[in-house]
PDB file of N, CA and C in Angstrom:
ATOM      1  N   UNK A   1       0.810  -1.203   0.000  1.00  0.00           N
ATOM      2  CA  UNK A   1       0.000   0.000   0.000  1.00  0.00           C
ATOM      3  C   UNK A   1       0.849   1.261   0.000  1.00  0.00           C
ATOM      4  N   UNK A   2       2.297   1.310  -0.185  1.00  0.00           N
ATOM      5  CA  UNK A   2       2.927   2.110  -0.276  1.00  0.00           C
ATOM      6  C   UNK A   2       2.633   3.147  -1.864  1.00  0.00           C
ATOM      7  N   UNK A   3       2.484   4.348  -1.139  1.00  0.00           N
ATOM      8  CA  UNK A   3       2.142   5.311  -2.681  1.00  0.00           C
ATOM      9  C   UNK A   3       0.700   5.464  -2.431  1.00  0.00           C
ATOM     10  N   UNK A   4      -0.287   4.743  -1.744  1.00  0.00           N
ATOM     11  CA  UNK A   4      -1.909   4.558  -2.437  1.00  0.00           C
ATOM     12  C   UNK A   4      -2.394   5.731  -1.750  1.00  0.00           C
ATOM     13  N   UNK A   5      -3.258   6.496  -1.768  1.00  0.00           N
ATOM     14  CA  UNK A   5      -3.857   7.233  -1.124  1.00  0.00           C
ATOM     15  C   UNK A   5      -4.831   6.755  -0.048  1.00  0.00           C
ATOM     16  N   UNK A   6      -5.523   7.194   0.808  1.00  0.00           N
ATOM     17  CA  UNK A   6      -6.290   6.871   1.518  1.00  0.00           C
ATOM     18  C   UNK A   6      -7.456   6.026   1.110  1.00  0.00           C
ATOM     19  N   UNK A   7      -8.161   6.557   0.172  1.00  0.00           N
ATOM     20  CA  UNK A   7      -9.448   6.129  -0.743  1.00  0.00           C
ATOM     21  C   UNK A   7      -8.938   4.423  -1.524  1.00  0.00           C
ATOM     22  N   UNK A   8      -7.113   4.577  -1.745  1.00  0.00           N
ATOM     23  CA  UNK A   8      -7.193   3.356  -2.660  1.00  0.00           C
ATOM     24  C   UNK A   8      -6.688   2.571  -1.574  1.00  0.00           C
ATOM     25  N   UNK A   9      -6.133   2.946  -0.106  1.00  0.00           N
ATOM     26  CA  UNK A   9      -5.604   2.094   0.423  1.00  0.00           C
ATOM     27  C   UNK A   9      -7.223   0.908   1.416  1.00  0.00           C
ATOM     28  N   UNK A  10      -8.443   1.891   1.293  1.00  0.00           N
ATOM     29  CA  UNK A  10      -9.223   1.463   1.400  1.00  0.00           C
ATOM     30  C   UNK A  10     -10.100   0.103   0.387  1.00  0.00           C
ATOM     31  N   UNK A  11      -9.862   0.495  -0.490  1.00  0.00           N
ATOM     32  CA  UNK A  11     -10.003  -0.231  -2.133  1.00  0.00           C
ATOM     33  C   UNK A  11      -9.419  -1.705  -1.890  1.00  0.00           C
ATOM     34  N   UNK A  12      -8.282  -1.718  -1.705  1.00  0.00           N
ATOM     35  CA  UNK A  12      -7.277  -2.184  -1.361  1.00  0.00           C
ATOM     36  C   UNK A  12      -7.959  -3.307   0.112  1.00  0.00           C
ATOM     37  N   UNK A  13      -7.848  -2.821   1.112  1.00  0.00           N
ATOM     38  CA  UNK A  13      -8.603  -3.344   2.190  1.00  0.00           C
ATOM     39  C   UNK A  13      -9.214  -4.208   2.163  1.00  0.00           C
ATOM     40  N   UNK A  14     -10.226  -3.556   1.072  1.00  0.00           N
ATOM     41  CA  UNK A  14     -11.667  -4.177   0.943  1.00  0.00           C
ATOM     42  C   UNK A  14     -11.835  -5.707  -0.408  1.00  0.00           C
ATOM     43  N   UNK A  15     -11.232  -5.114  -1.048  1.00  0.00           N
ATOM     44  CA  UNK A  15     -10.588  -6.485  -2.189  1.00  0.00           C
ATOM     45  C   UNK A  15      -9.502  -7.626  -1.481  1.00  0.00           C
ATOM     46  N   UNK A  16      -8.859  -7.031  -0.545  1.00  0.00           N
ATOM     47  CA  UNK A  16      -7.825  -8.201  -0.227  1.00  0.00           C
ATOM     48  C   UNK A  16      -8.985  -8.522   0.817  1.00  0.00           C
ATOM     49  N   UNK A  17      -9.605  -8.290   1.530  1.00  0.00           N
ATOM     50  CA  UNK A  17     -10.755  -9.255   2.779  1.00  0.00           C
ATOM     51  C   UNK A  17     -11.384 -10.261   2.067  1.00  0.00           C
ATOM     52  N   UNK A  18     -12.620  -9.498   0.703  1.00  0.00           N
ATOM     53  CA  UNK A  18     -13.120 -10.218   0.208  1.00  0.00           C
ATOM     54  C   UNK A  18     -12.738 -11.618  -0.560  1.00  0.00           C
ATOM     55  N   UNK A  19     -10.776 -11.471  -1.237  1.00  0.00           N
ATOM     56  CA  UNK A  19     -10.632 -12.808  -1.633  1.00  0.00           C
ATOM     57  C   UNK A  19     -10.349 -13.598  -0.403  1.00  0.00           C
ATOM     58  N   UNK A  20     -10.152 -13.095   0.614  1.00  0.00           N
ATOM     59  CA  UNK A  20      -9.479 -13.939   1.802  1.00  0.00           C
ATOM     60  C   UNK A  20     -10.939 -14.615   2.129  1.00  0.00           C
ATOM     61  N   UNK A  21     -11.983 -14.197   2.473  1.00  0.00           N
ATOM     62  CA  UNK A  21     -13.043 -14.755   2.774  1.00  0.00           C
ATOM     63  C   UNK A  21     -14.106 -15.497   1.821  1.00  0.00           C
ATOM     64  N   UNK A  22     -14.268 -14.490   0.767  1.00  0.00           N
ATOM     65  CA  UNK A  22     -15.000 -15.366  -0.204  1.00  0.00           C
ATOM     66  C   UNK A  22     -14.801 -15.997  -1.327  1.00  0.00           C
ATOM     67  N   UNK A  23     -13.121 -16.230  -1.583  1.00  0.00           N
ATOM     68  CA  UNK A  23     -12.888 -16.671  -2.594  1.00  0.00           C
ATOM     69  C   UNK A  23     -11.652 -17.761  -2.611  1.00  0.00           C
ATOM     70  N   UNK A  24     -10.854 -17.273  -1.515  1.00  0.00           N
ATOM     71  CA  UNK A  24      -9.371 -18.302  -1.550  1.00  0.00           C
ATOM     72  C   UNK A  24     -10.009 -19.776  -0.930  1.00  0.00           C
ATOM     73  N   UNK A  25     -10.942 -19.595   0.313  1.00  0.00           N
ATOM     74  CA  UNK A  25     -11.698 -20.676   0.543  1.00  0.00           C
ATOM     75  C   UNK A  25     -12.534 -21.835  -0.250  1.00  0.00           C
ATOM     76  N   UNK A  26     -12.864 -20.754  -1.198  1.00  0.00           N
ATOM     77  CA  UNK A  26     -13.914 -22.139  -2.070  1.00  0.00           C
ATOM     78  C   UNK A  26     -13.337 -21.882  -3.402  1.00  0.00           C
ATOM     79  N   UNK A  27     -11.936 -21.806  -4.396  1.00  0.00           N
ATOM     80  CA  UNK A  27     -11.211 -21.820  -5.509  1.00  0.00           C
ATOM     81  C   UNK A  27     -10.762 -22.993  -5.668  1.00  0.00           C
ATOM     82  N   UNK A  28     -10.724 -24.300  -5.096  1.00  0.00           N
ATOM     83  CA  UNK A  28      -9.959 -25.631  -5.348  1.00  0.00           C
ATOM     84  C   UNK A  28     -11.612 -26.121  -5.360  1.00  0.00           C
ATOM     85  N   UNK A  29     -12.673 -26.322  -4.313  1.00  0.00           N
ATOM     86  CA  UNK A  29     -13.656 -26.624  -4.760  1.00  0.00           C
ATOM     87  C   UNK A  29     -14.421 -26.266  -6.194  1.00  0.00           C
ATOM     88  N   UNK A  30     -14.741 -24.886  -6.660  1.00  0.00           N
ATOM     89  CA  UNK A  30     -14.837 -24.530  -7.939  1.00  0.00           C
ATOM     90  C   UNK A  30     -14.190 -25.408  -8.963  1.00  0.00           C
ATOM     91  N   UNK A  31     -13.086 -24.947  -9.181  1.00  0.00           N
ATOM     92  CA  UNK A  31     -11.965 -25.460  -9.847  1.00  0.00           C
ATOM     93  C   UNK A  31     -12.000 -27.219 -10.385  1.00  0.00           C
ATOM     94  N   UNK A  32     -12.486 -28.046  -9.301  1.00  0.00           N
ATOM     95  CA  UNK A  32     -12.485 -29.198  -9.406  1.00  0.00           C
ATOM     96  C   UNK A  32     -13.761 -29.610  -9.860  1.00  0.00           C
ATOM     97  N   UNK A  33     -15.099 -29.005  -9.353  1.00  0.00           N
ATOM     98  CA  UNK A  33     -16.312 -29.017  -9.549  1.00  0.00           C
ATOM     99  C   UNK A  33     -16.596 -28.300 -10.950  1.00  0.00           C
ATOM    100  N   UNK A  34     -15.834 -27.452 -11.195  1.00  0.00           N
ATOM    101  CA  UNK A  34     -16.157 -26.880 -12.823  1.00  0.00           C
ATOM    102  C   UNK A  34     -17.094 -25.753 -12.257  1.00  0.00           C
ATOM    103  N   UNK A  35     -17.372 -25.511 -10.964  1.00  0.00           N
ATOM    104  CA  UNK A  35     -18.232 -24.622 -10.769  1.00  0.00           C
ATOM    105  C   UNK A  35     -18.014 -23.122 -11.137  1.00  0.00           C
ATOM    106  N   UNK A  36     -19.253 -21.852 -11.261  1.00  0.00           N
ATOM    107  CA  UNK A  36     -19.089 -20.918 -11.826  1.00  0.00           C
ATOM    108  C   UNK A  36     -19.770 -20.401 -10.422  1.00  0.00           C
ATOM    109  N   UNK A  37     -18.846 -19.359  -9.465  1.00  0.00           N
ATOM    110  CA  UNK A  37     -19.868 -18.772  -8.396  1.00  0.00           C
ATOM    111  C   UNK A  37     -20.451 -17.571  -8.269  1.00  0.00           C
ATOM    112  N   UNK A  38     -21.827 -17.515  -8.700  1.00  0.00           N
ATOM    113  CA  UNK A  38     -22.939 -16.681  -9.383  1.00  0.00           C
ATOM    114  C   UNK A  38     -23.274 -15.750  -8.053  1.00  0.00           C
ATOM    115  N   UNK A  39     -22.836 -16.589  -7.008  1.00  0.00           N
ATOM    116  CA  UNK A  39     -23.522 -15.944  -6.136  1.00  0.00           C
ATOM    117  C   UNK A  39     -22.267 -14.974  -5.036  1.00  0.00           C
ATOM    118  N   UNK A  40     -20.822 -15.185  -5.149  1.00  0.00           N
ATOM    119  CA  UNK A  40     -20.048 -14.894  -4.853  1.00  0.00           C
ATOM    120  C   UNK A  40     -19.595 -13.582  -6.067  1.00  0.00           C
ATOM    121  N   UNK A  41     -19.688 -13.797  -7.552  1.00  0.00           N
ATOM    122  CA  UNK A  41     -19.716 -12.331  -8.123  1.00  0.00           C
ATOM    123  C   UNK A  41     -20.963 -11.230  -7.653  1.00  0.00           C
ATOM    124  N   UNK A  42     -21.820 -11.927  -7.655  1.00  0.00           N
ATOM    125  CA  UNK A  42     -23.113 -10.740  -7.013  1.00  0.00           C
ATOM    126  C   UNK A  42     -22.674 -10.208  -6.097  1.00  0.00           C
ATOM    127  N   UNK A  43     -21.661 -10.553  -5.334  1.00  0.00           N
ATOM    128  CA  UNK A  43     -21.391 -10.224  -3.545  1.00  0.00           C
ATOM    129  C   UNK A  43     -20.008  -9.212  -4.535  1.00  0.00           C
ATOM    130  N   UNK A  44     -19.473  -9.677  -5.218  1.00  0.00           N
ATOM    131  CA  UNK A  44     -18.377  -8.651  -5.432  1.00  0.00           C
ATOM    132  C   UNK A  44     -19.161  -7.394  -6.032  1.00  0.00           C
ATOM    133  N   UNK A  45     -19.895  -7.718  -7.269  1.00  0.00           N
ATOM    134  CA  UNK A  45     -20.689  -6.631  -7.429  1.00  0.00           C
ATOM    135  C   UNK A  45     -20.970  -5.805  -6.973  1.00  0.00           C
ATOM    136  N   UNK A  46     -21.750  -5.981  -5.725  1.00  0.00           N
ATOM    137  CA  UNK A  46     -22.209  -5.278  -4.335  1.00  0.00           C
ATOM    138  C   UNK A  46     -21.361  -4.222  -3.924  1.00  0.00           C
ATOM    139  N   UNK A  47     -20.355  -4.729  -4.348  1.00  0.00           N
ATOM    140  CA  UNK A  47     -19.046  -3.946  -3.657  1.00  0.00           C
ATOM    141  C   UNK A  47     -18.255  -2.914  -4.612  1.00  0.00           C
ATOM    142  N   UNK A  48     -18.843  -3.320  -6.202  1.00  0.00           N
ATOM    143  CA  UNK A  48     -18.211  -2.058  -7.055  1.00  0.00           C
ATOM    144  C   UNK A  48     -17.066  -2.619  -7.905  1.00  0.00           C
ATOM    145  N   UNK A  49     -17.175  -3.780  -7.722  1.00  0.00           N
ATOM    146  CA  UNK A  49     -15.630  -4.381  -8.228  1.00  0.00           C
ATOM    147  C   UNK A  49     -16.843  -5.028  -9.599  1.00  0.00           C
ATOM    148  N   UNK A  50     -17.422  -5.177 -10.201  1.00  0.00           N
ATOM    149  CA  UNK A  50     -17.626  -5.140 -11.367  1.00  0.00           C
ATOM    150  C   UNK A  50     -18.321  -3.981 -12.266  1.00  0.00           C
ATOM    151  N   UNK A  51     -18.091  -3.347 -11.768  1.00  0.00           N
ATOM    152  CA  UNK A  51     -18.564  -2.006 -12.853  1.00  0.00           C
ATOM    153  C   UNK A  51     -17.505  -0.447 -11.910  1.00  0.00           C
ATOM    154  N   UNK A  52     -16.345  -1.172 -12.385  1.00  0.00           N
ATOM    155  CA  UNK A  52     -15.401   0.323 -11.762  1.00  0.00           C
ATOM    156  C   UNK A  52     -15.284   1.620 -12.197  1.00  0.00           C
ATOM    157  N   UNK A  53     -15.898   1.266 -13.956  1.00  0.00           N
ATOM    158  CA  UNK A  53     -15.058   2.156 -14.781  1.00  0.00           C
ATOM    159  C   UNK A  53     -16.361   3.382 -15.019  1.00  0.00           C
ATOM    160  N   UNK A  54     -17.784   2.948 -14.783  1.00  0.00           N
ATOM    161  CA  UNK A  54     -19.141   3.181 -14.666  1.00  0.00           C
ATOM    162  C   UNK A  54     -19.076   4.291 -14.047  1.00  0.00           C
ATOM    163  N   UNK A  55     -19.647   4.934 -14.520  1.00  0.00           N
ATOM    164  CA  UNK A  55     -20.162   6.820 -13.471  1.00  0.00           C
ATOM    165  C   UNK A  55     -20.539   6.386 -12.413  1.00  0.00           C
ATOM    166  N   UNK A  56     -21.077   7.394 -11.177  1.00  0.00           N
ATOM    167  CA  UNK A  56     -21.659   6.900 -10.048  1.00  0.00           C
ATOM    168  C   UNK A  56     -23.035   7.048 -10.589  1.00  0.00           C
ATOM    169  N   UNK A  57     -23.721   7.851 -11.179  1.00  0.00           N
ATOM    170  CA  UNK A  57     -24.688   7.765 -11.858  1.00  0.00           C
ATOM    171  C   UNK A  57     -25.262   6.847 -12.616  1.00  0.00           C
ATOM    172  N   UNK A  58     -24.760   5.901 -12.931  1.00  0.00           N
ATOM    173  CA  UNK A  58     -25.035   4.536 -13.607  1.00  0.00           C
ATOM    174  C   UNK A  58     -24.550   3.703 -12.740  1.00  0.00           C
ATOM    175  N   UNK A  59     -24.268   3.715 -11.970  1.00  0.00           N
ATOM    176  CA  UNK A  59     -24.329   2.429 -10.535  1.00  0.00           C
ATOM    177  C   UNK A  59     -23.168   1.916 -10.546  1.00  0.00           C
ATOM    178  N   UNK A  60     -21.854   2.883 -10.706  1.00  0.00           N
ATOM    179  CA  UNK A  60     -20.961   2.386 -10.837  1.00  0.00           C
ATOM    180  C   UNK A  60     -19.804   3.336 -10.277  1.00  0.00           C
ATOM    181  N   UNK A  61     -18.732   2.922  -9.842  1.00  0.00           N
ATOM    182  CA  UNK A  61     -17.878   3.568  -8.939  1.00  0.00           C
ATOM    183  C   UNK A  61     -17.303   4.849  -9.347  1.00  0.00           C
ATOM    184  N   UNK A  62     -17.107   5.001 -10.661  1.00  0.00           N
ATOM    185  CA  UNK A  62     -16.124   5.933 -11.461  1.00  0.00           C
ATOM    186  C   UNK A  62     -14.605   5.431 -10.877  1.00  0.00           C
ATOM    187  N   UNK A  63     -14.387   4.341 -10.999  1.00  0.00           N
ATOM    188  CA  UNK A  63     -12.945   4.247 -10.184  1.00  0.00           C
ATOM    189  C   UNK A  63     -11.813   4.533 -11.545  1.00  0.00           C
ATOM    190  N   UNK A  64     -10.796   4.369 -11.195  1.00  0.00           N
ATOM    191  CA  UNK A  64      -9.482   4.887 -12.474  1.00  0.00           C
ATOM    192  C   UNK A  64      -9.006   3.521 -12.502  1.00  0.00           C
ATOM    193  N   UNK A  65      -8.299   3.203 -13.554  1.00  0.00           N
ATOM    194  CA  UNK A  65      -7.039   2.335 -13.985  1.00  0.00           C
ATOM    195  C   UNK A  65      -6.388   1.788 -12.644  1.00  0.00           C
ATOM    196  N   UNK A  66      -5.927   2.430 -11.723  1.00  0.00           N
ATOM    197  CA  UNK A  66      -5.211   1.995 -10.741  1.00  0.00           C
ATOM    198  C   UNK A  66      -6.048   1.852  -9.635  1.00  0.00           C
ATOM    199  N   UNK A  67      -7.236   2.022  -9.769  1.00  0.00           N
ATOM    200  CA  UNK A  67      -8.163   1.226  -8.683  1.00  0.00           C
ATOM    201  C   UNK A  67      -8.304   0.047  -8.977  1.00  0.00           C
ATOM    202  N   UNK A  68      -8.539  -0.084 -10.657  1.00  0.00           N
ATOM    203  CA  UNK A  68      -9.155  -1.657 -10.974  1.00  0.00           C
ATOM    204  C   UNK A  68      -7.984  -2.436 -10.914  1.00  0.00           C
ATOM    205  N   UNK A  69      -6.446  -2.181 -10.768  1.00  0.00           N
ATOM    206  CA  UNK A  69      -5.130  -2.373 -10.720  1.00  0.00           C
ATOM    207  C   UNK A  69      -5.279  -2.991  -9.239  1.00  0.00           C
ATOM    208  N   UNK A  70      -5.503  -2.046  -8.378  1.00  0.00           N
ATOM    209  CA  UNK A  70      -5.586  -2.324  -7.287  1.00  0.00           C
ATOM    210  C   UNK A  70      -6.352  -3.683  -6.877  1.00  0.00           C
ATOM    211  N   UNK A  71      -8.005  -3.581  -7.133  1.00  0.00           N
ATOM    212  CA  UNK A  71      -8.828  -4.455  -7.092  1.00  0.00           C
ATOM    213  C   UNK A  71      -8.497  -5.867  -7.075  1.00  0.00           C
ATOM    214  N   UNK A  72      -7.755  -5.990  -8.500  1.00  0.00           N
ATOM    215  CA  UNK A  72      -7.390  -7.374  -9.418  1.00  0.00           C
ATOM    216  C   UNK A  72      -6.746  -7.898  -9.032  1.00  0.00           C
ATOM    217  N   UNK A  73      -5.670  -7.090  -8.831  1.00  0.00           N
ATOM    218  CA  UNK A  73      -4.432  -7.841  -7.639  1.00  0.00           C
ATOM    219  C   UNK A  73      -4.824  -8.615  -6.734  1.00  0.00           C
ATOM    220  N   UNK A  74      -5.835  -7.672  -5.873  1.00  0.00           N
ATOM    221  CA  UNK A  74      -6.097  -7.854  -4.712  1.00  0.00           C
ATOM    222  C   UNK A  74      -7.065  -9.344  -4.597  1.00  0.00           C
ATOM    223  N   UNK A  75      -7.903  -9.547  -5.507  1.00  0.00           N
ATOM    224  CA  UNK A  75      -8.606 -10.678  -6.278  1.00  0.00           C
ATOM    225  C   UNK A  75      -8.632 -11.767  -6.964  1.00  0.00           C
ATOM    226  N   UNK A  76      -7.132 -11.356  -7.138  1.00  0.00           N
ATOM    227  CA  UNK A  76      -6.917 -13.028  -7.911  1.00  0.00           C
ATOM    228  C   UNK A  76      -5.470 -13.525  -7.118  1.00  0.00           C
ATOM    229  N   UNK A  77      -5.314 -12.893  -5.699  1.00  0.00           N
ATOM    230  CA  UNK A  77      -4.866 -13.551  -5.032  1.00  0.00           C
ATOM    231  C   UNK A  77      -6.110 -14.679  -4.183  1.00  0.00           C
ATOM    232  N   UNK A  78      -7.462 -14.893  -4.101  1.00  0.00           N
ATOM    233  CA  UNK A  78      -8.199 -15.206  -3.651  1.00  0.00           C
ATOM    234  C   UNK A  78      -8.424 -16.535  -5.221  1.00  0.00           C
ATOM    235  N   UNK A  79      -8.837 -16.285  -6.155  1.00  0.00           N
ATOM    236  CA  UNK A  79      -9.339 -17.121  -7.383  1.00  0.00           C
ATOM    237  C   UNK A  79      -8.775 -16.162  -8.741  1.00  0.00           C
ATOM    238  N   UNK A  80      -8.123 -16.427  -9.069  1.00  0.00           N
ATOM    239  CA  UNK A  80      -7.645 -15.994 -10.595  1.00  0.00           C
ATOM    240  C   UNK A  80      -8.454 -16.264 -11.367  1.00  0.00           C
ATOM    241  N   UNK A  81      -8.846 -16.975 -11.881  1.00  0.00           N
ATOM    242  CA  UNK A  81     -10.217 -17.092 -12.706  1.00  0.00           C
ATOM    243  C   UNK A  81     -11.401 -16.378 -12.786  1.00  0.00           C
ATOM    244  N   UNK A  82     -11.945 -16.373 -11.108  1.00  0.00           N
ATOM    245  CA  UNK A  82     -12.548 -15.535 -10.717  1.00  0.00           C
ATOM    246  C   UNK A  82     -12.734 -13.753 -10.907  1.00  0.00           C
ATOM    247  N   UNK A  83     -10.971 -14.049 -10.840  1.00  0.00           N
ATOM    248  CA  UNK A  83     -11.002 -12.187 -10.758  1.00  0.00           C
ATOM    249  C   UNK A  83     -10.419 -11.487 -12.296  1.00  0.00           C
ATOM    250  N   UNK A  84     -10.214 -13.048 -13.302  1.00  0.00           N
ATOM    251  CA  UNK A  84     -10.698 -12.479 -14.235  1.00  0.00           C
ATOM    252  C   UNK A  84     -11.362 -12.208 -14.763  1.00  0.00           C
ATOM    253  N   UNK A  85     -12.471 -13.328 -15.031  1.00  0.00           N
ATOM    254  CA  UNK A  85     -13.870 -12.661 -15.587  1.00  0.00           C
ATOM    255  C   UNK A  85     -14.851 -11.481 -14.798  1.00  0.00           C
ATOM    256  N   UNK A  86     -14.593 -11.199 -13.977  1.00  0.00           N
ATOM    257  CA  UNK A  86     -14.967  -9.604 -13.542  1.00  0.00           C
ATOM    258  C   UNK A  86     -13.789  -8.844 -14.058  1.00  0.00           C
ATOM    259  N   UNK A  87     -12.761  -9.001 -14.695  1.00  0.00           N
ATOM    260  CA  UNK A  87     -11.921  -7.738 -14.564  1.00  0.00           C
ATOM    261  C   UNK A  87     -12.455  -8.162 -16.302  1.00  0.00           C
ATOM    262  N   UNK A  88     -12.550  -8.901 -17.360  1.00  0.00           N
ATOM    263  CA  UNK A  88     -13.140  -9.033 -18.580  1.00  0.00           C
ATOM    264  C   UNK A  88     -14.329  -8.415 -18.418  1.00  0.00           C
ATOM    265  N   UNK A  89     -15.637  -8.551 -18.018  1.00  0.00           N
ATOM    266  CA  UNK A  89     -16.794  -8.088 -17.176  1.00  0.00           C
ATOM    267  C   UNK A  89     -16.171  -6.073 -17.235  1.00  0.00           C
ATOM    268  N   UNK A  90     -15.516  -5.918 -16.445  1.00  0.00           N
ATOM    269  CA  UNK A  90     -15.299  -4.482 -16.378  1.00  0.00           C
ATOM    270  C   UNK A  90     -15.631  -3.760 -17.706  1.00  0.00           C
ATOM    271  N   UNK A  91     -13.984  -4.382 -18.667  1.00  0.00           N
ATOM    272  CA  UNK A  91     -14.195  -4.195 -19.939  1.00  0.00           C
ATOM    273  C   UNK A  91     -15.078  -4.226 -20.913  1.00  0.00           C
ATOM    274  N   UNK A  92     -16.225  -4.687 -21.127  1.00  0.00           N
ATOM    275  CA  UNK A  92     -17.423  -5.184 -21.453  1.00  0.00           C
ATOM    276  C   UNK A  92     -18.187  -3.959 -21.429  1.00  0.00           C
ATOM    277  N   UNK A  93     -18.071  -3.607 -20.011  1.00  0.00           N
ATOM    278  CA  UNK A  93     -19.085  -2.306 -19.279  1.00  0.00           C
ATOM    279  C   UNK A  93     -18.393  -0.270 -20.143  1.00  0.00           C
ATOM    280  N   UNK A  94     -16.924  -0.663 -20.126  1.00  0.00           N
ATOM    281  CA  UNK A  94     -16.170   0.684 -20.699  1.00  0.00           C
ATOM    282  C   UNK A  94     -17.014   1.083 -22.079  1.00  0.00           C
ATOM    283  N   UNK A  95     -18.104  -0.252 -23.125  1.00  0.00           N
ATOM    284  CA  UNK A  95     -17.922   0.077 -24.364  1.00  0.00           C
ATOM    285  C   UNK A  95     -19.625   0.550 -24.325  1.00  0.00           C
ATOM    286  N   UNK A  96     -20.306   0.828 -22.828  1.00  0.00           N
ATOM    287  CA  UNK A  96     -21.387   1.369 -22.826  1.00  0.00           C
ATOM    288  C   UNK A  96     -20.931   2.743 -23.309  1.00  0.00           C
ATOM    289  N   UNK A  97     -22.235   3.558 -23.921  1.00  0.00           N
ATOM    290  CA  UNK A  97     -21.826   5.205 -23.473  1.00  0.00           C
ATOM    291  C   UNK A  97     -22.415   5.475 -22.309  1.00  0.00           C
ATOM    292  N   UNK A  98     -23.053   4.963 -21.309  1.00  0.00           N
ATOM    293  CA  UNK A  98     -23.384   5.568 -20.056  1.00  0.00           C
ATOM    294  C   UNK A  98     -21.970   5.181 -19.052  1.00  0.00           C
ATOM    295  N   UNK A  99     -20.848   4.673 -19.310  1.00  0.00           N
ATOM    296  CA  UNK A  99     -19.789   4.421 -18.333  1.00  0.00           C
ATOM    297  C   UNK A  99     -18.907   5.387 -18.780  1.00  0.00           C
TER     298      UNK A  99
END
């Protein structure tokens, strides 16, 4: 967290809890099961980590490059897979014109 500002060291916080809790735990189950967890992206959702790049006005964080930097990191230390298809997902959302 060296360099981050307050706001990203929070960012930060909040992405490294969530893979520690909802994702490093159940990534070998997934993984083996072929499972897709529908209900564990909704929970990231919740949190802004799939629509970063989104106005706040469209339900979305307005976060920068080095938030979603931040995020991803912080996320696919928990499930890599996982925290790619939300960080693909992000991209998806940039080619609205309301983001």
């Amino acid at each position: 967290s060296d360099g981050l500002n307050e706001e990203q060291q929070q960012i930060q916080k909040t992405a490294v809890q969530f893979a520690q809790t909802e994702m490093a735990p159940n990534m070998y189950i997934w993984d083996k099961t072929e499972h897709f967890p529908k209900d564990v992206l909704r929970r990231a959702a919740a949190l802004g980590f799939a629509s970063i790049y989104c106005k706040d006005d469209y339900g979305g964080t307005g976060g920068t490059r080095l938030d979603a930097s931040i995020i991803f990191e912080a996320l696919s230390q928990g499930c890599v897979g996982t925290a790619a298809y939300l960080s693909i997902h992000k991209y998806v959302l940039v080619e609205l014109p309301e983001c």
